[in-house]
Protein backbone atom coordinates (compact mmCIF):
# COMPACT_ATOMS: atom_id res chain seq x y z
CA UNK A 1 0.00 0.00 0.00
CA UNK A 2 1.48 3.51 -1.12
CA UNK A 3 1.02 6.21 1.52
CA UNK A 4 3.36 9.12 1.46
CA UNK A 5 3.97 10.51 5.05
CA UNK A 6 4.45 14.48 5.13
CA UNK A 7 7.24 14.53 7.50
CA UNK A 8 5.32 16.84 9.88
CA UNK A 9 5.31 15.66 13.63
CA UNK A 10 5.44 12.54 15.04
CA UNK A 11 5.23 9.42 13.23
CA UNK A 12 2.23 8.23 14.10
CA UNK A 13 0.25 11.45 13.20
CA UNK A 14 2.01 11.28 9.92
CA UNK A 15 0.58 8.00 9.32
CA UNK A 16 -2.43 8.96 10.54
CA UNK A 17 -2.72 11.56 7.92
CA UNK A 18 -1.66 9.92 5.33
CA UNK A 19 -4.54 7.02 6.02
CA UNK A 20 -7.11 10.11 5.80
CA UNK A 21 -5.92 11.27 2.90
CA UNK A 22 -6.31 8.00 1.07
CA UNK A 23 -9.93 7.62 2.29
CA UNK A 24 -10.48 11.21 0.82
CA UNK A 25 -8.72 10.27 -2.26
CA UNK A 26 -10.91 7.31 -2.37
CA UNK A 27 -7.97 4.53 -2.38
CA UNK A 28 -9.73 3.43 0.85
CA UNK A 29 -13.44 3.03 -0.34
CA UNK A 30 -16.29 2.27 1.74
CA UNK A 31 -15.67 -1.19 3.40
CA UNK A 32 -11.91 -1.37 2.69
CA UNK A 33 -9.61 -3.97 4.92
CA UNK A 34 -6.63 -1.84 6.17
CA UNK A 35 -3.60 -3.70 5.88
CA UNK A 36 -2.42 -5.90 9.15
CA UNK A 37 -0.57 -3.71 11.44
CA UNK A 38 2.80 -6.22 11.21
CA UNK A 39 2.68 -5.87 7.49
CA UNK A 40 2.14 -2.07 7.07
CA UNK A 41 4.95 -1.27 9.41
CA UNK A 42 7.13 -3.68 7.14
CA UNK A 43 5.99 -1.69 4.12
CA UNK A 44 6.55 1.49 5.38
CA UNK A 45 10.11 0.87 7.95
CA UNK A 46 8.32 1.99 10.74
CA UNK A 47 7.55 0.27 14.30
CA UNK A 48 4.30 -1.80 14.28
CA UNK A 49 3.17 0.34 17.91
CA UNK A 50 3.62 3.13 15.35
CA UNK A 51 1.09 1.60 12.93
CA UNK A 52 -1.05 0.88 16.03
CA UNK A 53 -1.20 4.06 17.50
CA UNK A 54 -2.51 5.61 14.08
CA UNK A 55 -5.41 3.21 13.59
CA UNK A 56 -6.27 3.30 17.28
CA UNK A 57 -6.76 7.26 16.40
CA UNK A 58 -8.72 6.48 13.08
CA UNK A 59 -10.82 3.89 14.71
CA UNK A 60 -11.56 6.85 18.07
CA UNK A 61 -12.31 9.59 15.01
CA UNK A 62 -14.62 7.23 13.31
CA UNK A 63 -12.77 6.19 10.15
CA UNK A 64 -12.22 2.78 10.39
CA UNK A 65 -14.09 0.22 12.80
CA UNK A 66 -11.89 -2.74 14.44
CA UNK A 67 -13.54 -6.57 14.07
CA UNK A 68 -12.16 -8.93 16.43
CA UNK A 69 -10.02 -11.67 14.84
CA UNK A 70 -10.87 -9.88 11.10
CA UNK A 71 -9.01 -6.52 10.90
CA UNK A 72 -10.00 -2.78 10.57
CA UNK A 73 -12.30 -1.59 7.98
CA UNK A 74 -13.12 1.91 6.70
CA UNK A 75 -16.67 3.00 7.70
CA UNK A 76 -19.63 3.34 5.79
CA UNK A 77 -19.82 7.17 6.11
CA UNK A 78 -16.76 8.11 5.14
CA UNK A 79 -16.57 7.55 1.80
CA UNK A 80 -18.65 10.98 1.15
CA UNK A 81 -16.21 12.89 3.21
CA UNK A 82 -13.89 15.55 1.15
CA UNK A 83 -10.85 17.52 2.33
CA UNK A 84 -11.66 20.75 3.72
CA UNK A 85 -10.49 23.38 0.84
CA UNK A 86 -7.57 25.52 2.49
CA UNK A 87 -8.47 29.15 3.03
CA UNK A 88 -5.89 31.62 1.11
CA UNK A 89 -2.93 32.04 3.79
CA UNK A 90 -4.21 35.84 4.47
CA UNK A 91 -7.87 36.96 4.16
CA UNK A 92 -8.89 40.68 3.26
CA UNK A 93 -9.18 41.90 7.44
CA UNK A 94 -12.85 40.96 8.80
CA UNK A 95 -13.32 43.69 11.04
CA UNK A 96 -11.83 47.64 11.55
CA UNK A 97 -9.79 46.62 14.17
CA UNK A 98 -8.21 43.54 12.43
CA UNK A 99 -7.18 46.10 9.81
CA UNK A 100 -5.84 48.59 12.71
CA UNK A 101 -4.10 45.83 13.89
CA UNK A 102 -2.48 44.72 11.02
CA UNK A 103 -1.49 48.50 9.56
CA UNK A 104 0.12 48.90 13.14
CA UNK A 105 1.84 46.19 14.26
CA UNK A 106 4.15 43.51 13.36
CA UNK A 107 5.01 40.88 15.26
CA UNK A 108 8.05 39.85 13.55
CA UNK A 109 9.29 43.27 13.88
CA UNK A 110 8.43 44.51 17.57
CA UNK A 111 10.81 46.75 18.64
CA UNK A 112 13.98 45.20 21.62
CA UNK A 113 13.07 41.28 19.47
CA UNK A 114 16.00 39.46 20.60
CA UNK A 115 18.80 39.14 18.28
CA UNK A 116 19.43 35.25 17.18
CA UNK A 117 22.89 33.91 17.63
CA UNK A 118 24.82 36.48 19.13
CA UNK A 119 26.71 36.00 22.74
CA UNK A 120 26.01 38.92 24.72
CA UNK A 121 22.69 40.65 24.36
CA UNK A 122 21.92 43.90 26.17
CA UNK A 123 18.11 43.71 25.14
CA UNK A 124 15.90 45.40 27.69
CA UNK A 125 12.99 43.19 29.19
CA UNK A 126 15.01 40.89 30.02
CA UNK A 127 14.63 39.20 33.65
CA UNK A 128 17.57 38.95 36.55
CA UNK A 129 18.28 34.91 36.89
CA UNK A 130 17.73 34.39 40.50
CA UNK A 131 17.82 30.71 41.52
CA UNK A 132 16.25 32.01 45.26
CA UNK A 133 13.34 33.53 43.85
CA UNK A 134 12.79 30.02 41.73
CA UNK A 135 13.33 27.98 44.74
CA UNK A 136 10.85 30.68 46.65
CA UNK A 137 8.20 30.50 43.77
CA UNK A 138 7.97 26.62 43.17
CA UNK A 139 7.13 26.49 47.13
CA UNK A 140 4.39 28.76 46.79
CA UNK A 141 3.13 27.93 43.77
CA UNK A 142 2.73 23.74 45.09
CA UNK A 143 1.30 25.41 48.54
CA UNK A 144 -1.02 27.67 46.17
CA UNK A 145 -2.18 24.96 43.92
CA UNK A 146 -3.34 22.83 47.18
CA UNK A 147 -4.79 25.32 48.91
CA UNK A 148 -6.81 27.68 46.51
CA UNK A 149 -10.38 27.05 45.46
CA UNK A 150 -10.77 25.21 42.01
CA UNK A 151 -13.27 27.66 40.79
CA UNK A 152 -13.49 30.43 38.64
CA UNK A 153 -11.15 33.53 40.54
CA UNK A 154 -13.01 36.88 40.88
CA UNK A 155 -12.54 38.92 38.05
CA UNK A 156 -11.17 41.96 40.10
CA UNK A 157 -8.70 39.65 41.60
CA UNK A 158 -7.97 38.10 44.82
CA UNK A 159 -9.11 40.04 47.82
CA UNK A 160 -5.60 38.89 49.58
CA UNK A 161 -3.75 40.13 46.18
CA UNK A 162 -5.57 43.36 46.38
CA UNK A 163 -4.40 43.83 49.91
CA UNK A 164 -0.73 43.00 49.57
CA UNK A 165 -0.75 45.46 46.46
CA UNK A 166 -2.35 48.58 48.51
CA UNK A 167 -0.14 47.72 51.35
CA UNK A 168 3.04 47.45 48.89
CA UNK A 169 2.25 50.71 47.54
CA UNK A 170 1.49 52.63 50.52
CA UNK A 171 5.08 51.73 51.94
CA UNK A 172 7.15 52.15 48.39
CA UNK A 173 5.60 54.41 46.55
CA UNK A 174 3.17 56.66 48.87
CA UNK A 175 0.14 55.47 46.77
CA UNK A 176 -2.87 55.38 49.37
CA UNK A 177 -5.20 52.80 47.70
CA UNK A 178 -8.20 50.78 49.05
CA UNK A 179 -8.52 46.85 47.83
CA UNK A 180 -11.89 47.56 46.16
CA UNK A 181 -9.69 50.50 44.22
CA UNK A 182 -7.22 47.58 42.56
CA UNK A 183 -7.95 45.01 39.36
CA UNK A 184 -5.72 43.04 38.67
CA UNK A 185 -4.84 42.17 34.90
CA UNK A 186 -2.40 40.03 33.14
CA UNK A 187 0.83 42.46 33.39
CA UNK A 188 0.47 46.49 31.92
CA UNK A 189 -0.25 45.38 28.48
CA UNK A 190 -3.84 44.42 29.39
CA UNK A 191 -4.01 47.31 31.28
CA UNK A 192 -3.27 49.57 28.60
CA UNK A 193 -5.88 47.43 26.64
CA UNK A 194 -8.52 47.75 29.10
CA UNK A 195 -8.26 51.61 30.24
CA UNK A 196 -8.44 52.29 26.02
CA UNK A 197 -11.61 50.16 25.89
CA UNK A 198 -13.20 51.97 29.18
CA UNK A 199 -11.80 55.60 28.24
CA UNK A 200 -11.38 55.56 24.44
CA UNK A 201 -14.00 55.40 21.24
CA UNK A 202 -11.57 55.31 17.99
CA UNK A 203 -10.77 58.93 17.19
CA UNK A 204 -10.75 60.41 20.96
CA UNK A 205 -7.23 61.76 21.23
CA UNK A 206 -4.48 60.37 22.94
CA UNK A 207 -1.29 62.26 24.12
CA UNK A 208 2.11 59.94 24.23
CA UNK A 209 5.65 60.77 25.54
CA UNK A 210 8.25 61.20 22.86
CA UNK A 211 9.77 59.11 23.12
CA UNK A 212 7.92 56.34 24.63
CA UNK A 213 6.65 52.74 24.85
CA UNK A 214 6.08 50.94 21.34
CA UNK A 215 3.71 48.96 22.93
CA UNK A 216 1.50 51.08 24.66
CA UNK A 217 1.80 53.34 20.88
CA UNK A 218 0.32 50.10 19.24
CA UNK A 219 -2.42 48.82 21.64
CA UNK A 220 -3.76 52.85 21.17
CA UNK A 221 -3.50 52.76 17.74
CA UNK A 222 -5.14 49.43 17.11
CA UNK A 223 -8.57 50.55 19.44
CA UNK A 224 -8.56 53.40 16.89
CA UNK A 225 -7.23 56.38 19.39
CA UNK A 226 -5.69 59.48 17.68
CA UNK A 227 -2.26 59.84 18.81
CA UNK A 228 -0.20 63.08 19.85
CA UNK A 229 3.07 62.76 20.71
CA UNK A 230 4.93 65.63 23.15
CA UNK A 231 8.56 65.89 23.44
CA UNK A 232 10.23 65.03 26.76
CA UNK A 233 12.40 67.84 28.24
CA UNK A 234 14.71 67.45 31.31
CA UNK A 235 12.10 67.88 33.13
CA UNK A 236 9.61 65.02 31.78
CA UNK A 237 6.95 65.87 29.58
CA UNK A 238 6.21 69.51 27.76
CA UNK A 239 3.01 70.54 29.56
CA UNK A 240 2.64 73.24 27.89
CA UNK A 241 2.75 71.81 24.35
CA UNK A 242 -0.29 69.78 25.42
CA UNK A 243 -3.28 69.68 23.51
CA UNK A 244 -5.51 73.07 23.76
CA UNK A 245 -8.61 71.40 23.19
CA UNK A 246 -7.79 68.73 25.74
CA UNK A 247 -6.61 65.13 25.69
CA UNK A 248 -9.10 62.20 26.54
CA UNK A 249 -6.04 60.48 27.73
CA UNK A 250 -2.42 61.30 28.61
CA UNK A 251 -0.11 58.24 29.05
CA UNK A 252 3.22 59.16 31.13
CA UNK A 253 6.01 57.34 32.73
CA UNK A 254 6.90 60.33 35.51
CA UNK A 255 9.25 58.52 38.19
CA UNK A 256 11.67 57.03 35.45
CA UNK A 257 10.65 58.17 32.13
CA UNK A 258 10.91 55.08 29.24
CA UNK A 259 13.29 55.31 27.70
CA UNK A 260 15.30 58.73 28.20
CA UNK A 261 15.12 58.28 31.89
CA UNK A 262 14.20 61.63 32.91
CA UNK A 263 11.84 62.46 36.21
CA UNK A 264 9.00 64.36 35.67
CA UNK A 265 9.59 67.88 38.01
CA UNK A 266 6.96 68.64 40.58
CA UNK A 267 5.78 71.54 39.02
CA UNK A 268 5.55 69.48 35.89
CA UNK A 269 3.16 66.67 37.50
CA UNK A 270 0.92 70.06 39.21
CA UNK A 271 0.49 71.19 35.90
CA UNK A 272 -0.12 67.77 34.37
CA UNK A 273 -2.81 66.83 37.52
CA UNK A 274 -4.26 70.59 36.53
CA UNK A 275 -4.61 70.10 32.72
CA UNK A 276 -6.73 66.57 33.20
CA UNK A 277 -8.80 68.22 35.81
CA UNK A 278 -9.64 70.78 33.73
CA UNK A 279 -10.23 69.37 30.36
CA UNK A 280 -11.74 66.43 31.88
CA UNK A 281 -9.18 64.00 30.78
CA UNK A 282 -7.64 60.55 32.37
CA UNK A 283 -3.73 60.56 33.04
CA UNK A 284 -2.83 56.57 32.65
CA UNK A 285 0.80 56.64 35.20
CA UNK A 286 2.70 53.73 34.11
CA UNK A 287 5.30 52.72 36.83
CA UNK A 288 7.08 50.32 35.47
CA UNK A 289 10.36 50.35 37.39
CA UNK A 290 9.85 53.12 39.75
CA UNK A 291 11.53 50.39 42.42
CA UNK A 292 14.97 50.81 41.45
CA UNK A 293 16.85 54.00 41.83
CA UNK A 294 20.22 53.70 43.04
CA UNK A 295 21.37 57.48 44.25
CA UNK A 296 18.55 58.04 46.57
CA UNK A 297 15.00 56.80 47.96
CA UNK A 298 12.68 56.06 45.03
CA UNK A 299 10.22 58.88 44.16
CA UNK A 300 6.75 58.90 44.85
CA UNK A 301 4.07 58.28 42.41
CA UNK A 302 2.29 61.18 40.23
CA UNK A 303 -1.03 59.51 41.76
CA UNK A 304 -0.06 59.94 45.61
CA UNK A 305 -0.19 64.06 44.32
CA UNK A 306 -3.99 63.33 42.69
CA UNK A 307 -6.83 64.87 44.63
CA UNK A 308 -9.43 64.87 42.06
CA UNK A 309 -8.97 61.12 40.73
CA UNK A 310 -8.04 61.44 37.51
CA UNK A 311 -5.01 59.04 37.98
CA UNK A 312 -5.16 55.64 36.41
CA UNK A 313 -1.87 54.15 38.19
CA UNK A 314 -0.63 50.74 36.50
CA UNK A 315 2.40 48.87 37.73
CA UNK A 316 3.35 45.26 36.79
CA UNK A 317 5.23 42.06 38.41
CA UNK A 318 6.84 41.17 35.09
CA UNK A 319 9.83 43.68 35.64
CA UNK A 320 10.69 43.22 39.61
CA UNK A 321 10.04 39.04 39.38
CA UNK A 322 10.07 37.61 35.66
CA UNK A 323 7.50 38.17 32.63
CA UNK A 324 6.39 35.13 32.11
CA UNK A 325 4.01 35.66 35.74
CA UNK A 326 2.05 38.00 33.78
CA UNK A 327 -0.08 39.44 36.43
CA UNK A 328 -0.12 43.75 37.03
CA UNK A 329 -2.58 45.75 38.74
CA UNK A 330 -4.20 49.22 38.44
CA UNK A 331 -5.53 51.49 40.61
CA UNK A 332 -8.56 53.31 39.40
CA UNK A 333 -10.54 56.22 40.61
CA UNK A 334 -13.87 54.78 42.73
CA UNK A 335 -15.79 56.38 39.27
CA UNK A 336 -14.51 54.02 36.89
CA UNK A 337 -14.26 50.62 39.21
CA UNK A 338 -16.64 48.68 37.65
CA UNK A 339 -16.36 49.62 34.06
CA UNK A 340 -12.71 47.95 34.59
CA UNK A 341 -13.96 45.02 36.17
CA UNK A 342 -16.52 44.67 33.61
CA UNK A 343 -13.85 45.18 30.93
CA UNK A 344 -11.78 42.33 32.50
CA UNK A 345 -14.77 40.08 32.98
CA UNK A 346 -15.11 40.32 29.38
CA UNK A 347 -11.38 39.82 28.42
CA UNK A 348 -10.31 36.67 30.22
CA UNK A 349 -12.99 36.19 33.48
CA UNK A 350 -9.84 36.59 35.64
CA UNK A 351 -6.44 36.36 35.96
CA UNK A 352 -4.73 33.11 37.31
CA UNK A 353 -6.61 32.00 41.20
CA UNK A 354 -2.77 29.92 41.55
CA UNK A 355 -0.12 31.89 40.74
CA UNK A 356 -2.46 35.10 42.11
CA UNK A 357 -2.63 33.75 45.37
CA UNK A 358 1.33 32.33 45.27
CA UNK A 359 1.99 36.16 45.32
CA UNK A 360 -0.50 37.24 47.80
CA UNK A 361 1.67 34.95 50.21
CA UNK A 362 4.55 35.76 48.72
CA UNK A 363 4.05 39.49 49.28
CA UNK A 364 2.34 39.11 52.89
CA UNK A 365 5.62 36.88 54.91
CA UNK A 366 8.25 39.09 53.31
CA UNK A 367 9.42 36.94 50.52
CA UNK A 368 8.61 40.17 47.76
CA UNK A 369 10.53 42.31 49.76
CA UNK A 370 13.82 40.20 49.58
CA UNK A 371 13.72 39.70 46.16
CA UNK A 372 13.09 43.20 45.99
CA UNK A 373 16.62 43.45 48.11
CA UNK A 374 18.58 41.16 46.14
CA UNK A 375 17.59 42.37 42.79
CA UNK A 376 18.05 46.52 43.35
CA UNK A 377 21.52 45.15 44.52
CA UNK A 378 22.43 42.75 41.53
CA UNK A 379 21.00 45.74 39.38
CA UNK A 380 23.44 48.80 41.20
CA UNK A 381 26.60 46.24 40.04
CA UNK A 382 25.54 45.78 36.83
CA UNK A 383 24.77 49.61 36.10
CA UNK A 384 27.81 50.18 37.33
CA UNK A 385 29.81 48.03 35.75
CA UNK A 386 28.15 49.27 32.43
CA UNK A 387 28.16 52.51 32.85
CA UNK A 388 32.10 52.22 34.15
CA UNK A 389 32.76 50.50 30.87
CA UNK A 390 30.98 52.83 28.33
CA UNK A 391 32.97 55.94 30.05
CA UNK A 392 36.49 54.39 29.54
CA UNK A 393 35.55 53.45 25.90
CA UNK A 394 33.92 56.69 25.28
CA UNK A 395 36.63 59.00 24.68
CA UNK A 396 33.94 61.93 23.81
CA UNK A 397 32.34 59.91 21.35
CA UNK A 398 29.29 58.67 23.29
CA UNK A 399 26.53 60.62 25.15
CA UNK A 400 24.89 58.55 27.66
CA UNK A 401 21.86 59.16 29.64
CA UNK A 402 22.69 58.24 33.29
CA UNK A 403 19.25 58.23 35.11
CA UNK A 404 20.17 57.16 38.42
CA UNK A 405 17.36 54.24 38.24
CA UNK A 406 15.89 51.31 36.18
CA UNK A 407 17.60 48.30 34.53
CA UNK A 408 18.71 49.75 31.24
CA UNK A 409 20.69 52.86 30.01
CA UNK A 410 20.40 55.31 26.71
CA UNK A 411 23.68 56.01 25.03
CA UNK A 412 24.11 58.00 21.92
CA UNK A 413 26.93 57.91 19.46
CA UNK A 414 27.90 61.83 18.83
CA UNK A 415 27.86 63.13 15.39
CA UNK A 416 26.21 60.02 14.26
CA UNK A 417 23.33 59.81 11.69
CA UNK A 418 20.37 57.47 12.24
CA UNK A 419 21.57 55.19 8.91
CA UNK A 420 24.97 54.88 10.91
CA UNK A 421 23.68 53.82 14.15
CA UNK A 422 22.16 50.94 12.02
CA UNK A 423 25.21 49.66 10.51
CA UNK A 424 26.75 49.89 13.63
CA UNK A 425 24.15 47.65 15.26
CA UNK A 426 25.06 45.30 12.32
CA UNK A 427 28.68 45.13 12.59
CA UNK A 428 28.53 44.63 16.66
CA UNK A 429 25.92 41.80 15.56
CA UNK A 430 28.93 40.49 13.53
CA UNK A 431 31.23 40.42 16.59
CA UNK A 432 28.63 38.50 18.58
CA UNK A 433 27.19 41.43 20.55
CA UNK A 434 23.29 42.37 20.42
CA UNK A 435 22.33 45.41 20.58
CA UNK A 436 19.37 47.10 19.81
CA UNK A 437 18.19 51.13 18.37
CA UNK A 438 16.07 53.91 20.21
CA UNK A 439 14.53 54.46 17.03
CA UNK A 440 10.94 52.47 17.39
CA UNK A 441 10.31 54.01 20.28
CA UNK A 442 9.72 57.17 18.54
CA UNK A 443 6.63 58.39 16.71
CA UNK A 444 9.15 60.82 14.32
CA UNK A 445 12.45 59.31 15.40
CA UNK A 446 15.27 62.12 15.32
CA UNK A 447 18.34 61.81 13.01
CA UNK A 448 20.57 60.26 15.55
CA UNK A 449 22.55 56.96 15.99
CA UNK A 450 20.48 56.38 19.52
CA UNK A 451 20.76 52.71 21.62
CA UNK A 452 18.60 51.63 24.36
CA UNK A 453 21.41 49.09 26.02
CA UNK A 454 19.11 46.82 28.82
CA UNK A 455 21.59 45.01 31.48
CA UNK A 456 19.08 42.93 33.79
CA UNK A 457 20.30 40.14 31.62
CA UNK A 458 23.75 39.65 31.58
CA UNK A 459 26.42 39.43 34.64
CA UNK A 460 29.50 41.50 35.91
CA UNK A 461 31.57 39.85 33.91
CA UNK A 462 29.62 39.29 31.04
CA UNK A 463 29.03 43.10 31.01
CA UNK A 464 32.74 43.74 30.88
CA UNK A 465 33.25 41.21 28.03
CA UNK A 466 30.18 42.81 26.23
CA UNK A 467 31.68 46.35 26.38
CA UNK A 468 35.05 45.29 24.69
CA UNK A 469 33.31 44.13 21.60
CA UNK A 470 31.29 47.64 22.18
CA UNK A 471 34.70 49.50 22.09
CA UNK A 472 36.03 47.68 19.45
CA UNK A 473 32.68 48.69 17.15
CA UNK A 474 33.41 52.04 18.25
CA UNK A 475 37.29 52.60 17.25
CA UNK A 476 36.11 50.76 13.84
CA UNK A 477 33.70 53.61 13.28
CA UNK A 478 35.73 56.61 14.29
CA UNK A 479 39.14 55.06 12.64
């Protein structure tokens, strides 16, 4: 019997396949004796449990039906059975916001994608290996998964998770938050997602940093927002360039601004608080890493100086423990409580009941607040030794942006055009060393050979062999 296996998967399911698509073709007609399983696995080189295992799946599908002591036999009903056509590989988009999301993002192309086969990588999301906080988390996951209910989690989130979070805040970042004021969603992403569906209908205006988050650009773009980007000063955002008509929505990193680093000024974040008040607008505060500042106690939040609520604060787990936890929270205004909970309901139902309540405990016996420890210190030596190594090798021909906080750095090459900053990414790629352009993380990116160098993933001393291969890019361009 001639069956042609496509080489896709395991054996079995190729055979499996392959035994279809000869009762499609009609080789195998109504009634049909497959061959004995010893003989077809002689025909074909394969093991007869191979030949087994695919006619035990035909037979639970309903193609063939086993006789005792006779063999297997195709079933009556198949023989009117055709392939499914195959739909063209891309369809026209079905809906506006399929075509949004298509015209907006790419996900081959999103902006820090790690560079393949290079040996030191300074791309910026990446975690800080901690073998204690994996030993920590496998013990409360297994306690978790015994001891949490097997039903559906409220869609706000845990009432325990809510309570560590409001504490957490209160103490590090002088946010003074009720549980019933917290939701929490699957890392800032969704909580970009879900304040645009509460606060935006497509075409509202909405005011970005520049620079600033790709993502947060996309997800607005996608629901349809109109975007405005401002220019970031020393001082944080230009206030005064806002919109005069008003902005439904103003998205702002203050305490450590992504990427330049800059800290929004308090008279900055009055007039900011001022200008929502008064146009009736929403400021979303994303704090992403507003943990880690290494010259002096971190800053408080824009929200802790909100009196009239118009602060939508989000801050997110991935960063200070690992991305793949994907749980966040936000804080809304009392106001606008249950359209988020309604928003998540409709998204997902809830966010993990295990690994939500792992954290709760995590949070409430102290074990957050040593990793918290460990990881500002691992992150002060590897800043260090970065930013020690980009100052010998500078020479005047780099301009770096030392922030005094987060886990990654902005360094410009001087005198550099935008094209050359590209083919300097290229050649360091050459030399085994990935790193990665400031460029998509502009609306209008400026003529300028800008990097955005993240160091949460690499050691001391890879960080030291990393910047050799740095300096050695940089006498090649300025020989």
């Amino acid at each position: 019997m001639h069956l042609q296996l496509d080489g896709r998967g395991p054996l079995h399911a190729q055979l499996t396949r392959a035994l279809k698509a000869a009762v499609f073709a009609g080789r195998l007609h109504q009634g049909a004796r497959l061959p004995a399983t010893r003989q077809l696995a002689h025909e074909l080189g394969v093991s007869r449990n191979t030949v087994l295992a695919a006619y035990e799946q035909l037979h639970a599908e309903g193609f063939v039906d086993g006789r005792v002591g006779s063999g297997s036999y195709v079933t009556p009903p198949l023989q009117t059975l055709r392939p499914v056509r195959a739909l063209p590989a891309m369809l026209a988009p079905q809906s506006e916001f399929a075509r949004r999301g298509r015209q907006y993002h790419d996900h081959a192309r999103m902006p820090g994608r790690r560079i393949d086969g290079v040996r030191y990588s300074f791309q910026y999301g990446m975690p800080v290996t901690n073998p204690a906080l994996t030993s920590a988390w496998a013990r409360e996951l297994a306690h978790a998964a015994a001891y949490t209910a097997p039903s559906y989690p409220m869609s706000q989130g845990l009432p325990a998770l809510r309570e560590a979070v409001c504490d957490y805040l209160a103490r590090r970042r002088g946010v003074q938050a009720r549980p019933e004021d917290v939701v929490i969603v699957d890392g800032t992403q969704q909580a970009v997602a879900l304040t645009a569906r509460v606060l935006l209908d497509p075409g509202d205006t909405a005011v970005l940093e520049e620079p600033h988050y790709a993502a947060i650009r996309e997800v607005l773009q996608i629901h349809g927002a109109r975007l405005q980007s401002i220019a970031v000063d020393g001082q944080g955002l230009r206030c005064d360039a806002l919109p005069s008509e008003g902005a439904k929505l103003v998205c702002v990193t203050p305490s450590h601004q992504f990427p330049s680093g800059v800290v929004m000024s308090l008279p900055r974040r009055l007039e900011l608080l001022d200008y929502a008040q008064r146009h009736g607008g929403w400021i979303l505060e994303d704090d992403y890493d507003g943990e880690f500042r290494y010259d002096a106690q971190p800053l408080a939040a824009l929200r802790s100086l909100d009196e009239h609520g118009r602060v939508i604060y989000v801050g997110t787990f991935s960063k200070v423990m690992f991305p793949s936890l994907r749980l966040g929270y936000v804080v809304v205004p009392a106001g606008l409580r249950g359209d988020f909970v309604n928003a998540k309901w409709q998204d997902d139902f809830g966010s993990p009941g295990i690994e939500q309540a792992a954290l709760a405990r995590f949070m409430a016996e102290g074990g957050f607040e040593r990793h918290l420890r460990r990881t500002w210190k691992t992150l002060k030596e590897r800043r260090t030794a970065l930013l020690g190594g980009l100052l010998r090798c500078s020479a005047g021909r780099l301009q770096i942006n030392d922030s005094h906080a987060g886990m990654h750095l902005v360094v410009w090459l001087r005198e550099r055009s935008r094209e050359e900053g590209e083919a300097f990414i290229a050649r360091a790629r050459s030399l085994g060393l990935g790193l990665y352009s400031i460029a998509p993380y502009y609306l209008a990116p400026p003529d300028r050979a800008g990097l955005l160098l993240g160091y949460c993933g690499l050691s001391v001393a890879e960080i030291d062999a990393a910047v050799e291969r740095f300096a050695a890019c940089l006498d090649e361009m300025w020989r």
